[in-house]
C-alpha atoms as a PDB file:
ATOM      1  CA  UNK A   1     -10.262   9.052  36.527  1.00  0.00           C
ATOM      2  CA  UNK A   2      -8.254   7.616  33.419  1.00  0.00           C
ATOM      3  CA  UNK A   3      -6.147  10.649  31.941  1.00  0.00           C
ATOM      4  CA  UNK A   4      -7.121  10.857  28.417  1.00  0.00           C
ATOM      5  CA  UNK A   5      -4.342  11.768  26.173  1.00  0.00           C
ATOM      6  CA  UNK A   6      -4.159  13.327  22.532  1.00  0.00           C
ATOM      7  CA  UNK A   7      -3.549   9.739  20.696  1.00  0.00           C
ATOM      8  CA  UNK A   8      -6.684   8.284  22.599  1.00  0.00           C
ATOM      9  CA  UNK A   9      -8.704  11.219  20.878  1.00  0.00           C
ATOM     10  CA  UNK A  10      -6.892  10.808  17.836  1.00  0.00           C
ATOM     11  CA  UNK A  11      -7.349   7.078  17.565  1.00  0.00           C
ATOM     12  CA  UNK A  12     -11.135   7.653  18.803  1.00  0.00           C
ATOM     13  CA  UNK A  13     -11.944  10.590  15.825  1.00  0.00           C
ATOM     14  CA  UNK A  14      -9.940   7.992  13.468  1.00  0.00           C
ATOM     15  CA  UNK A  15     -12.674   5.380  14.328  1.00  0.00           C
ATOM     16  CA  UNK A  16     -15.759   7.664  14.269  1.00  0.00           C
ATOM     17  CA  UNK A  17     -14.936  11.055  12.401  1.00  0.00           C
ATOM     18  CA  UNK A  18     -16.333  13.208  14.885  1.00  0.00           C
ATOM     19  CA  UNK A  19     -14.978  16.586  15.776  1.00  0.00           C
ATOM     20  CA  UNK A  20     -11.984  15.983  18.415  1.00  0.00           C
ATOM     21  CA  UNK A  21     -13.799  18.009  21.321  1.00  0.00           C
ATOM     22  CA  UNK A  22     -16.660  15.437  21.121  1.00  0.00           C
ATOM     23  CA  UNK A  23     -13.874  12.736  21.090  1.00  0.00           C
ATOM     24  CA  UNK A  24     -12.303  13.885  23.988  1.00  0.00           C
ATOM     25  CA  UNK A  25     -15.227  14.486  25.815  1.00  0.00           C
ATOM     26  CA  UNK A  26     -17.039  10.696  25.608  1.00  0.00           C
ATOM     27  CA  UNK A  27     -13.272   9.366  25.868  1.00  0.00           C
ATOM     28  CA  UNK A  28     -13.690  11.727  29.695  1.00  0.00           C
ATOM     29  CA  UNK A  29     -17.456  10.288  30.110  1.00  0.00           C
ATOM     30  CA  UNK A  30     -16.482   6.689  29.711  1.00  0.00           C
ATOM     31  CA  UNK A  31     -13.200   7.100  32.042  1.00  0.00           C
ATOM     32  CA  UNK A  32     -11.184   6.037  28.902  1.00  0.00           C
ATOM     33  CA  UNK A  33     -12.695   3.045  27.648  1.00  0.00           C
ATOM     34  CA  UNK A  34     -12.532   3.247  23.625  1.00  0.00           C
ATOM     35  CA  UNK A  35     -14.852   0.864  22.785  1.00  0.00           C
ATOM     36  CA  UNK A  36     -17.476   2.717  25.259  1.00  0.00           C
ATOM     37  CA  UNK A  37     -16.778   6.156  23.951  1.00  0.00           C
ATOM     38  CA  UNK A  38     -16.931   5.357  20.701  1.00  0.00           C
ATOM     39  CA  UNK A  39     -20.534   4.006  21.269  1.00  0.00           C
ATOM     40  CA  UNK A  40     -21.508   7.080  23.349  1.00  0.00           C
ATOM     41  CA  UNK A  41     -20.733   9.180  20.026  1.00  0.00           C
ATOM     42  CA  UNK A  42     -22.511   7.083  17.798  1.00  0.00           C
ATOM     43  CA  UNK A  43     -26.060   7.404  20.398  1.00  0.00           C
ATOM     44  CA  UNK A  44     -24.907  11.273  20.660  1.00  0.00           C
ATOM     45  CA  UNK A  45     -23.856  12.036  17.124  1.00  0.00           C
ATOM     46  CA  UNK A  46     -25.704   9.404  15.378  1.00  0.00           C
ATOM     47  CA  UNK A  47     -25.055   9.804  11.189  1.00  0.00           C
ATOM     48  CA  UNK A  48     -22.526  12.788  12.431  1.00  0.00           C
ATOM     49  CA  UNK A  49     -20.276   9.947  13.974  1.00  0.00           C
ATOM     50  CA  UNK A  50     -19.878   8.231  10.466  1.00  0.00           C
ATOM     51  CA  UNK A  51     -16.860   6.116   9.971  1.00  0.00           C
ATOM     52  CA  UNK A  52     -14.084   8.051   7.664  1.00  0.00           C
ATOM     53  CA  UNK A  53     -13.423   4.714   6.258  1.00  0.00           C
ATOM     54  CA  UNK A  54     -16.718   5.496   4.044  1.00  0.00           C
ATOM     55  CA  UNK A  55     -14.957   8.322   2.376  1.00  0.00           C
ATOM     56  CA  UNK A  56     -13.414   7.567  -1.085  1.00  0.00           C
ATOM     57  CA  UNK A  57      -9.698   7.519  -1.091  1.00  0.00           C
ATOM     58  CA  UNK A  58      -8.832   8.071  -4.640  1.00  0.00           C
ATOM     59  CA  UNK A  59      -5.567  10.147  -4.422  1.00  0.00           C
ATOM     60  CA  UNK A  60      -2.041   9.243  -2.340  1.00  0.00           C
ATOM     61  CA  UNK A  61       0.852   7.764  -3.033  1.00  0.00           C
ATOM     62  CA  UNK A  62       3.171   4.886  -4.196  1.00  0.00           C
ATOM     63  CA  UNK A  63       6.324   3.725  -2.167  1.00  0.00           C
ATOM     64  CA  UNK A  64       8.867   1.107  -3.212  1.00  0.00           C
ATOM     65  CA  UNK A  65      11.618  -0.766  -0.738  1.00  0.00           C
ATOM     66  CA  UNK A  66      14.765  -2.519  -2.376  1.00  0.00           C
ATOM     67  CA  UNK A  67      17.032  -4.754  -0.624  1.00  0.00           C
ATOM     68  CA  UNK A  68      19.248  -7.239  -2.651  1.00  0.00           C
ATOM     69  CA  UNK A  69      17.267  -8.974  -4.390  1.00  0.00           C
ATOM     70  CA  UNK A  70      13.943  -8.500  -2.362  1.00  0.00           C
ATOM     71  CA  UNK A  71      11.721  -6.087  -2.292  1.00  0.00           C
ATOM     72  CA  UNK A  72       8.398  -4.366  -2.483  1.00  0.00           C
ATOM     73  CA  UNK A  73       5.836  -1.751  -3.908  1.00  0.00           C
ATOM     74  CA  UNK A  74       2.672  -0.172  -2.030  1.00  0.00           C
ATOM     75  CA  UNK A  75      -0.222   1.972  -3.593  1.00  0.00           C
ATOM     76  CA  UNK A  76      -1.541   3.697   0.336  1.00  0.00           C
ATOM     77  CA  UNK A  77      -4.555   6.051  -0.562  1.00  0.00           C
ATOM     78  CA  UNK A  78      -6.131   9.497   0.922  1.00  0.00           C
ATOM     79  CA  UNK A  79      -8.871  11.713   0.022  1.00  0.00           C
ATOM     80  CA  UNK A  80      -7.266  14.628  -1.155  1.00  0.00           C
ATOM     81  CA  UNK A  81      -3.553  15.489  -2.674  1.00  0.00           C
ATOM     82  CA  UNK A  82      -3.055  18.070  -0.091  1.00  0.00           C
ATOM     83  CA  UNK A  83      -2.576  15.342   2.038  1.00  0.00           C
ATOM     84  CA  UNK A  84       0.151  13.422  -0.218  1.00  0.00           C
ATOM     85  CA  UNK A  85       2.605  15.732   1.067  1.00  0.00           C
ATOM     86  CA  UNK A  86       2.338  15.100   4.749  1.00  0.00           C
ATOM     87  CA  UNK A  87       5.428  13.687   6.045  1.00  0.00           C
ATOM     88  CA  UNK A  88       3.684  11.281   8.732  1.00  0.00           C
ATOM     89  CA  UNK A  89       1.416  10.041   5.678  1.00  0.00           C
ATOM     90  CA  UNK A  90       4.537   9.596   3.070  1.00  0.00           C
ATOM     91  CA  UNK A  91       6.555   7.835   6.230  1.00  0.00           C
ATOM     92  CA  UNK A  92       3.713   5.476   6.625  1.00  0.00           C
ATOM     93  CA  UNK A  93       3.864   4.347   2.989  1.00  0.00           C
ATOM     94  CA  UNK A  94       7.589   3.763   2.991  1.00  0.00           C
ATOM     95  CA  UNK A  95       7.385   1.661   6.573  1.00  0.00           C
ATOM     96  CA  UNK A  96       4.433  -0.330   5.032  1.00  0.00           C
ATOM     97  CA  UNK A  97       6.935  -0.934   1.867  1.00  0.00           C
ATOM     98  CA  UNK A  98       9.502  -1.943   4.459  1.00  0.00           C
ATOM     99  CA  UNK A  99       7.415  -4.720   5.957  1.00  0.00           C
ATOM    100  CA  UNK A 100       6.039  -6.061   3.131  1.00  0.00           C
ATOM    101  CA  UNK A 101       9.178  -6.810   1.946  1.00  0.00           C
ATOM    102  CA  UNK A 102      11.092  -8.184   5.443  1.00  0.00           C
ATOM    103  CA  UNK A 103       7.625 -10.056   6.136  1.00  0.00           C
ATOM    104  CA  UNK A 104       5.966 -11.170   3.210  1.00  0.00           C
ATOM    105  CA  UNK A 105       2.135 -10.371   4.519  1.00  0.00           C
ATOM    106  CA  UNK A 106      -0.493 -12.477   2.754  1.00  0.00           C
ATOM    107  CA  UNK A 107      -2.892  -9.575   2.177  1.00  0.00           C
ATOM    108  CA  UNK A 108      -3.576  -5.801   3.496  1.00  0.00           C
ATOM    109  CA  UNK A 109      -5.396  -7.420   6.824  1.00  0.00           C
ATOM    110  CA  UNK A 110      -1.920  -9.235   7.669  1.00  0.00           C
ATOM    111  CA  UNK A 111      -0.316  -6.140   6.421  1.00  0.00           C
ATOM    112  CA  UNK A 112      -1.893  -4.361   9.180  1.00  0.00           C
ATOM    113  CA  UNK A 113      -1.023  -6.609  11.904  1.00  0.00           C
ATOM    114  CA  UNK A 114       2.567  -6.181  11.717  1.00  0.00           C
ATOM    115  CA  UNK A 115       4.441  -4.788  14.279  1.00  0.00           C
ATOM    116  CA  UNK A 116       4.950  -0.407  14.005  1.00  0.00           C
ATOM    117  CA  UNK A 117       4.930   2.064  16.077  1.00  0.00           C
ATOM    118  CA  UNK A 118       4.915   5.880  14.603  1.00  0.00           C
ATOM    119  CA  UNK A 119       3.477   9.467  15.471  1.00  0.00           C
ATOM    120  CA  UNK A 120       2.768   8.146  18.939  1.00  0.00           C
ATOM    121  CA  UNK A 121       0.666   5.730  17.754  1.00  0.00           C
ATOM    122  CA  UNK A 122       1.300   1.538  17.111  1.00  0.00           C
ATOM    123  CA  UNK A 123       1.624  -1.206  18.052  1.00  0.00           C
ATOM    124  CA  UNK A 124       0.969  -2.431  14.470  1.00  0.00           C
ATOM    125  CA  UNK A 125       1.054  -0.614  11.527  1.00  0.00           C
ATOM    126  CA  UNK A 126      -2.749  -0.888  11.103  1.00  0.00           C
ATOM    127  CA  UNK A 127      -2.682   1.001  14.546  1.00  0.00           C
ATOM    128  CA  UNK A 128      -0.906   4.231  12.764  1.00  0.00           C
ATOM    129  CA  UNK A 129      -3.115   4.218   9.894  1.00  0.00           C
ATOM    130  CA  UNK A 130      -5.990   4.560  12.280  1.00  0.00           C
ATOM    131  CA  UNK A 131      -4.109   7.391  14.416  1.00  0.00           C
ATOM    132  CA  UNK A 132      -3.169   9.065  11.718  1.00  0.00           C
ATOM    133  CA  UNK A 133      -6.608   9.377  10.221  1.00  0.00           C
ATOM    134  CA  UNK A 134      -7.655  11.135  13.263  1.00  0.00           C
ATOM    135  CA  UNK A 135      -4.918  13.132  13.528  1.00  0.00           C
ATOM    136  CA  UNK A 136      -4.622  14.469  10.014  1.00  0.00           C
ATOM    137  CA  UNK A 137      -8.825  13.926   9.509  1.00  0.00           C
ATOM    138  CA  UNK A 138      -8.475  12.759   6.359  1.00  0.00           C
ATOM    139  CA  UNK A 139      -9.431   8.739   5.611  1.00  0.00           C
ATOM    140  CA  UNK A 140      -6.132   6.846   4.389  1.00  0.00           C
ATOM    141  CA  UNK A 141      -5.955   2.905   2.849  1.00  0.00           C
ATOM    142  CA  UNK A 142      -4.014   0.517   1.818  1.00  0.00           C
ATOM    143  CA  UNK A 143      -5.052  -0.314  -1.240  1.00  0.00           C
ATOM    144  CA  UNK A 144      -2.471  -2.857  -2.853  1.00  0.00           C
ATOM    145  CA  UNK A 145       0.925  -3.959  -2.981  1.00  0.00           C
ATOM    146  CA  UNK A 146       3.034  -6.737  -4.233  1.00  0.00           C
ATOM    147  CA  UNK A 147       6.401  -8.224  -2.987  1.00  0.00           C
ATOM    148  CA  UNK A 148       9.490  -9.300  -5.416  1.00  0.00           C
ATOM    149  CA  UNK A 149      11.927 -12.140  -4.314  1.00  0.00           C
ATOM    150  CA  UNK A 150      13.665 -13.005  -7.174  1.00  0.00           C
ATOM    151  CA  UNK A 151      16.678 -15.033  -8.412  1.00  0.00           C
ATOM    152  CA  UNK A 152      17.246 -12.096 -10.365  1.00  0.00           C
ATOM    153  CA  UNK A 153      18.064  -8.144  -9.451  1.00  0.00           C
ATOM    154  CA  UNK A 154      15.843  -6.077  -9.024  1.00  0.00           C
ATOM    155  CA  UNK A 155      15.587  -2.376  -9.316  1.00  0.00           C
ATOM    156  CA  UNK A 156      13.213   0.450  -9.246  1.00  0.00           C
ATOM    157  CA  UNK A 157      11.837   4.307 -10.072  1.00  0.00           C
ATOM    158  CA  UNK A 158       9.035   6.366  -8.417  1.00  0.00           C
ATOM    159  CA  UNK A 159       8.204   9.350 -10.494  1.00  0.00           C
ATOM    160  CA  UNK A 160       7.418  12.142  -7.563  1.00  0.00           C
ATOM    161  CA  UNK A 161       4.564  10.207  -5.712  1.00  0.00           C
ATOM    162  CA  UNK A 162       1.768   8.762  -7.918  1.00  0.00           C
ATOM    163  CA  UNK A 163       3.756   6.596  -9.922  1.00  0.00           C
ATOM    164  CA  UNK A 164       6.447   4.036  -9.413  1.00  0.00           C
ATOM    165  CA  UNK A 165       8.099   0.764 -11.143  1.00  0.00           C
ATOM    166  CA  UNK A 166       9.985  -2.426  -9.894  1.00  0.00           C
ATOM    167  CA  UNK A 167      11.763  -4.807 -12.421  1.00  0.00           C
ATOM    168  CA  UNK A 168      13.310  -7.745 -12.568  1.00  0.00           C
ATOM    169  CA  UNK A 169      16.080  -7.676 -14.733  1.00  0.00           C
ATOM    170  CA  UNK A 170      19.559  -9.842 -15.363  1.00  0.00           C
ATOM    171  CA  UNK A 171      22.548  -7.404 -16.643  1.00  0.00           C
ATOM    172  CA  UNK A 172      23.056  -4.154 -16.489  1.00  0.00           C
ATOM    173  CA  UNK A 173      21.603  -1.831 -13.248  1.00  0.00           C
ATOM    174  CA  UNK A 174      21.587   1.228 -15.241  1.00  0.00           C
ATOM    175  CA  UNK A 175      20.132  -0.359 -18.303  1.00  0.00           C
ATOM    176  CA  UNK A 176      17.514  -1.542 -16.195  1.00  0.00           C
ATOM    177  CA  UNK A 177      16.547   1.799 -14.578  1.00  0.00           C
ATOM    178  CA  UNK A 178      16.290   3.145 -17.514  1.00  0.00           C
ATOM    179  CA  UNK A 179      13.788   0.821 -18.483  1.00  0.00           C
ATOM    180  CA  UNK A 180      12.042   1.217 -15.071  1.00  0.00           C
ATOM    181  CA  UNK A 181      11.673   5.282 -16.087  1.00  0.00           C
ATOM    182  CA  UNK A 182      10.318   4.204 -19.729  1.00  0.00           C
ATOM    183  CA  UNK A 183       7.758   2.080 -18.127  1.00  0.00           C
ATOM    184  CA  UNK A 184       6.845   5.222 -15.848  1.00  0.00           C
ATOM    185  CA  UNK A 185       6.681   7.066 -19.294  1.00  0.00           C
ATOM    186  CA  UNK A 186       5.017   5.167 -21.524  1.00  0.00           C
ATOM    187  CA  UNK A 187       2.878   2.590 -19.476  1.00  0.00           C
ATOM    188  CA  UNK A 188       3.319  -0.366 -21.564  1.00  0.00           C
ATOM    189  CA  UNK A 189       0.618  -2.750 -20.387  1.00  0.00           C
ATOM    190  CA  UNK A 190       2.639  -6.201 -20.775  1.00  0.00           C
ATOM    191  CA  UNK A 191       6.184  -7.005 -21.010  1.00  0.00           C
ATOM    192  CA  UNK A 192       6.194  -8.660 -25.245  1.00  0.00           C
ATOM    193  CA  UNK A 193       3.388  -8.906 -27.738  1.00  0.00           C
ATOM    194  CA  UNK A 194       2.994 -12.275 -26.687  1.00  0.00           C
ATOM    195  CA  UNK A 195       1.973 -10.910 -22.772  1.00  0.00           C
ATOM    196  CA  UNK A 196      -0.289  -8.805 -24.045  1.00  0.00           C
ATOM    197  CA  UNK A 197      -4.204  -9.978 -21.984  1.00  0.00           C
ATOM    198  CA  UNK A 198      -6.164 -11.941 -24.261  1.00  0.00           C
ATOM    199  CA  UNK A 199      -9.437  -9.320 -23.485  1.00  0.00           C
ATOM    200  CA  UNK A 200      -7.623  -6.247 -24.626  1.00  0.00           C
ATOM    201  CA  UNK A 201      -6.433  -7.866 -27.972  1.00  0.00           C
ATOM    202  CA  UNK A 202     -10.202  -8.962 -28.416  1.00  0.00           C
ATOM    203  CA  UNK A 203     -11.500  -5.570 -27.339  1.00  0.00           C
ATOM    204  CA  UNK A 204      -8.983  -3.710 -29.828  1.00  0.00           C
ATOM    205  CA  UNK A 205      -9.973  -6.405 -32.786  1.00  0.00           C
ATOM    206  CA  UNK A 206     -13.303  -5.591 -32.385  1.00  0.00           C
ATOM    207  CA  UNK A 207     -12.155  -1.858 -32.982  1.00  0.00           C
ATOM    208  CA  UNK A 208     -10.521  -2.246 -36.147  1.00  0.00           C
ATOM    209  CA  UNK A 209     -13.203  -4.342 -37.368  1.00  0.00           C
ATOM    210  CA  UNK A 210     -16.003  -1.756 -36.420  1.00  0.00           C
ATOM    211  CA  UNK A 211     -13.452   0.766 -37.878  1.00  0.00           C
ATOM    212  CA  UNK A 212     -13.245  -1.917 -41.152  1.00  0.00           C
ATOM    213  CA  UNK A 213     -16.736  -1.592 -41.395  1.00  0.00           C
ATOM    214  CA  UNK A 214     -17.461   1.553 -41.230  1.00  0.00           C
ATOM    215  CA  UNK A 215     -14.809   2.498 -43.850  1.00  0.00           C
ATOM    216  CA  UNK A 216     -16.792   0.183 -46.103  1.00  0.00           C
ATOM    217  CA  UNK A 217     -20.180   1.785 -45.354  1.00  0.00           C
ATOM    218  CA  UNK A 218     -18.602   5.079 -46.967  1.00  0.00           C
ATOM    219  CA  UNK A 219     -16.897   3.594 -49.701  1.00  0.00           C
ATOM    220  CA  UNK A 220     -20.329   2.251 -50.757  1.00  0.00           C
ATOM    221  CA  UNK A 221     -22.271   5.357 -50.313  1.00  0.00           C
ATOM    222  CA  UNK A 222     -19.636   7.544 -52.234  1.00  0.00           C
ATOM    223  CA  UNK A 223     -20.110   4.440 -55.107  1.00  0.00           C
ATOM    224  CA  UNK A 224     -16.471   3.362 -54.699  1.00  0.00           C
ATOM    225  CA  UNK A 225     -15.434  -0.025 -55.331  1.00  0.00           C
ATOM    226  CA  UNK A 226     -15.653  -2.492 -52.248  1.00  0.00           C
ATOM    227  CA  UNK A 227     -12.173  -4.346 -51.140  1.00  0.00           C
ATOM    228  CA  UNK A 228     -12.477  -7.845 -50.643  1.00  0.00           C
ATOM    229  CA  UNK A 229     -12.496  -9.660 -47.343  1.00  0.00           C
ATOM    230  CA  UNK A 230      -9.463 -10.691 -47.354  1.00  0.00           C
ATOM    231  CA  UNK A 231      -7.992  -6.994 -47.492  1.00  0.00           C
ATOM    232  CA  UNK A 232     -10.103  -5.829 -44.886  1.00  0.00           C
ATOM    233  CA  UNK A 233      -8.807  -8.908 -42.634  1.00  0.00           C
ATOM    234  CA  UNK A 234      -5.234  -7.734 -43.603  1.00  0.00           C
ATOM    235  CA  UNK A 235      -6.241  -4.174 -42.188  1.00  0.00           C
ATOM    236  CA  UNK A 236      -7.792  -5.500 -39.566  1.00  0.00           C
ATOM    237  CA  UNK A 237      -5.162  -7.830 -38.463  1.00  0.00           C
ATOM    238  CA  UNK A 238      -2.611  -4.569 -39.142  1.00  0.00           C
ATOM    239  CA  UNK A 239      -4.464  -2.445 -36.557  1.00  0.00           C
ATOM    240  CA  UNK A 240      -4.199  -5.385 -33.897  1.00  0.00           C
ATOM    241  CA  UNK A 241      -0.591  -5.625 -34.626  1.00  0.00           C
ATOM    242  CA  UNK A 242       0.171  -1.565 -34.416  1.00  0.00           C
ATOM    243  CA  UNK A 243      -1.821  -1.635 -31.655  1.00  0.00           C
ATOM    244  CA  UNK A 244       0.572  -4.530 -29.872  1.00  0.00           C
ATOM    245  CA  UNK A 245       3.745  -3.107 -30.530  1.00  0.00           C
ATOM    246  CA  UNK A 246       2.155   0.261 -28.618  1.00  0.00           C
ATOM    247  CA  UNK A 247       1.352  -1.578 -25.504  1.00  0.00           C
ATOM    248  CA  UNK A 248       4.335  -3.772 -25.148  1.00  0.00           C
ATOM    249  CA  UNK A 249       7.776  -2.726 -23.596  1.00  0.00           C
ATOM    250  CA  UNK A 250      10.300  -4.522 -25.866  1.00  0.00           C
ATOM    251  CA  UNK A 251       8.400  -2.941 -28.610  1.00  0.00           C
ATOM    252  CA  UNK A 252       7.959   0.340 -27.675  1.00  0.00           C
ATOM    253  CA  UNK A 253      10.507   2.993 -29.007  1.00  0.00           C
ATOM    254  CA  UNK A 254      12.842   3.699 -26.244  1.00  0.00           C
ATOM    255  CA  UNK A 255      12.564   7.280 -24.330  1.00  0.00           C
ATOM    256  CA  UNK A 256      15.809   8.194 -24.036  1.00  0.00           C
ATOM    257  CA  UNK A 257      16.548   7.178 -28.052  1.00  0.00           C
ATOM    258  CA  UNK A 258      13.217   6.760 -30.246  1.00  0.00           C
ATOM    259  CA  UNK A 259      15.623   5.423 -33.004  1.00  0.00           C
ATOM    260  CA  UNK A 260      15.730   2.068 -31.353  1.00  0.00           C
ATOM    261  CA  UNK A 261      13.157  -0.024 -29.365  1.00  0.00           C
ATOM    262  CA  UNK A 262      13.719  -1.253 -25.725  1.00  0.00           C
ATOM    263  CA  UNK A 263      14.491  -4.490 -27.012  1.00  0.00           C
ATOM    264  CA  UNK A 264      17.082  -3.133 -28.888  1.00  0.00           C
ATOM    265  CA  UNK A 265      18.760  -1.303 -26.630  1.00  0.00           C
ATOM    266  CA  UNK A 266      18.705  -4.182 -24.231  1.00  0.00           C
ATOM    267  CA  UNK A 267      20.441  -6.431 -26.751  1.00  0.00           C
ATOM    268  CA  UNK A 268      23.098  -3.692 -26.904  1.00  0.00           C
ATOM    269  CA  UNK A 269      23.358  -3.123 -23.328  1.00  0.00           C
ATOM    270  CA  UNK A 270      23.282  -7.192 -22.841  1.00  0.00           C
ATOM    271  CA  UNK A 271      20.363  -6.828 -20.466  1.00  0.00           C
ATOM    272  CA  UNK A 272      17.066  -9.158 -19.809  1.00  0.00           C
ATOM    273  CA  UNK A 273      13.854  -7.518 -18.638  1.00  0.00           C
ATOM    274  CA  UNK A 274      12.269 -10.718 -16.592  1.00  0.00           C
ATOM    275  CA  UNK A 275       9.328  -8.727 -15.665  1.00  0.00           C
ATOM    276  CA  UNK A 276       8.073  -5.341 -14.491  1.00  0.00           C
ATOM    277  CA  UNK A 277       5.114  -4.228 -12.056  1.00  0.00           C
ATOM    278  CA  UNK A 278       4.254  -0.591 -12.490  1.00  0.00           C
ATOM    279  CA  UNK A 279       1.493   1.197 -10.069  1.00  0.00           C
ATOM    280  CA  UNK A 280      -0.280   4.449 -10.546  1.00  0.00           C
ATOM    281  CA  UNK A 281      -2.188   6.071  -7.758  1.00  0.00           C
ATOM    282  CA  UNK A 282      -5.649   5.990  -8.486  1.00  0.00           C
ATOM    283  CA  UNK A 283      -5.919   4.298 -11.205  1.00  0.00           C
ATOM    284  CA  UNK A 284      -9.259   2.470 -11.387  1.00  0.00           C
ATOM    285  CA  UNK A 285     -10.760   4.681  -8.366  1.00  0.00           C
ATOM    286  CA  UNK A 286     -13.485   6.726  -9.323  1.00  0.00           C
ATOM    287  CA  UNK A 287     -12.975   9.836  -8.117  1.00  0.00           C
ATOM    288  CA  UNK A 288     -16.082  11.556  -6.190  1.00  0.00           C
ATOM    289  CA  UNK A 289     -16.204  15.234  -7.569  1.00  0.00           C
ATOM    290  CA  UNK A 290     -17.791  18.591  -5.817  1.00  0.00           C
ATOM    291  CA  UNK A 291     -17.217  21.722  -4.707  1.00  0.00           C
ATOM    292  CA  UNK A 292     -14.341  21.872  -2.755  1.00  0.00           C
ATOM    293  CA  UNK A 293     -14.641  25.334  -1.040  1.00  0.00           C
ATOM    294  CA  UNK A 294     -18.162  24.409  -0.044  1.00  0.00           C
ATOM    295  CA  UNK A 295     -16.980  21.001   1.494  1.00  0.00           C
ATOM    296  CA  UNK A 296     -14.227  23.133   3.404  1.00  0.00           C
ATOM    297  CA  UNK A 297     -16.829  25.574   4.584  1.00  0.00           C
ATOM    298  CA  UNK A 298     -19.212  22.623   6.143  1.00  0.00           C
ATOM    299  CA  UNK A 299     -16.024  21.121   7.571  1.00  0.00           C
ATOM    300  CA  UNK A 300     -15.268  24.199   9.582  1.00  0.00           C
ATOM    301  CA  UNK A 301     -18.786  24.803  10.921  1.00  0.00           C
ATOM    302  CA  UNK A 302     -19.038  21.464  12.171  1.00  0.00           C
ATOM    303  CA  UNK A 303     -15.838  22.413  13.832  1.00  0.00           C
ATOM    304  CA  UNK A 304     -17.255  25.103  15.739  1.00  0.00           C
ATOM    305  CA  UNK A 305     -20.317  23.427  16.613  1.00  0.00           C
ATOM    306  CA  UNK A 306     -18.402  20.241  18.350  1.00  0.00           C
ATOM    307  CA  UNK A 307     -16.153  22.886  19.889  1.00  0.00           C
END
């Protein structure tokens, strides 16, 4: 008989999401074969056996890794903040940051199949994730990350968890941390006017002009006199301009003095912003809402019914 050890039901629950006591006991039935346990719970369990992976992970955290002049930022994902604080979780996101930037993975899959071992579990990283979802019963993913190798410095800022910022910079390291905590600030979208994506210039000229026209419908039905088209296209063409000097770094005024822009204090600190990547957790998940307490309550009598 196979002895069947509390990372086998960890990494089995990870895979299926039933109770650990169910886990343990098809892990005992099929003498520690995962593949055949795991199919025992889904004939036993059926729906109950559903993977975690199904869950939405829309909270979690970001982690950043700087070396030189490589380096790398991670967005890794879980289903509720509670878990953001979890030290295995958090040491899982900074590892993964790690070997993005010492390996250079092509995607999350390759990701995965590097070589980590953590919390008992491994050999590859994608190995802990799985663990650890059975262990802390919560579903975790990677969701996205990008690597920096640069002729140029780098440096970076994480604002608690949920947000962080790499740039690329030539000059000064403290300029350009500074600049990295304005970004975390003020989310600039692109790093000049000129940067700025084509679709959210369009989207905000259509604005004005609805805005144009609408202006116009009231002038007309209070009897005031119409302006002509080619002061509406001024306004118009002043909203898309406000609108681009809002969105883009250089522009922006700068946090720590809002009597100069970024670009300005660059200039003064003889600093060049090459680029800047900026992650926030979540963004562009949408977020599955309920009641919490009653989700809790269901949790805990499935509990005692595997038990």
């Amino acid at each position: 008989m196979a002895a069947i050890t509390a990372s086998m039901v960890a990494q089995l629950r990870g895979k299926t999401d039933a109770p650990m006591m169910e886990c343990k006991k098809a892990l005992t039935e099929a003498d520690g074969d995962m593949d055949k346990a795991e199919e025992l719970l889904r004939v036993k369990l059926g729906s109950k056996a559903g993977k975690a992976s199904a869950r939405i992970t829309a909270e979690g955290v970001v982690a950043s890794f700087i070396e030189g002049s490589t380096g790398a930022l991670i967005e890794i994902n879980c289903e509720t903040d509670f878990v953001t604080r979890n030290d295995s979780f958090q040491a899982l996101a900074k590892a993964a940051a790690e070997l993005i930037a010492r390996h250079d993975p092509a995607d999350v899959e390759a990701l995965g199949a590097l070589a980590h071992a953590q919390d008992g579990f491994g050999p590859t990283l994608e190995d802990v994730r799985r663990g650890l979802i059975g262990k802390i019963g919560e579903n975790m993913s990677f969701r996205r990350f990008k690597r920096f190798a640069s002729s140029h410095s780098l440096t970076g800022y994480v604002h608690g968890t949920r947000i962080g910022v790499v740039v690329e910079y030539d000059g000064d390291e403290t300029a350009a941390r500074d600049v990295a905590m304005h970004v975390a600030a003020m989310k600039p979208v692109a790093l000049s006017s000129a940067d700025v994506p084509a679709e959210l210039v369009a989207r905000e000229r259509a604005i004005a002009s609805a805005k144009a026209a609408e202006d116009a419908a009231a002038a007309q039905a209070a009897g005031k006199p119409l302006q002509s088209a080619e002061i509406v296209a001024k306004r118009v063409e002043g909203g898309v301009q406000k609108f681009l000097k809002e969105v883009s770094l250089l522009n922006q005024p700068f946090v720590k003095n809002d009597k100069q822009s970024v670009e300005q204090m660059l200039k003064e600190k003889g600093t060049t912003i090459r680029s800047f990547t900026l992650y926030v957790v979540g963004e562009g998940i949408e977020k599955k809402t309920g009641d919490f307490a009653a989700e809790v309550a269901a949790q805990v009598a499935a509990a005692k019914q595997g038990g």
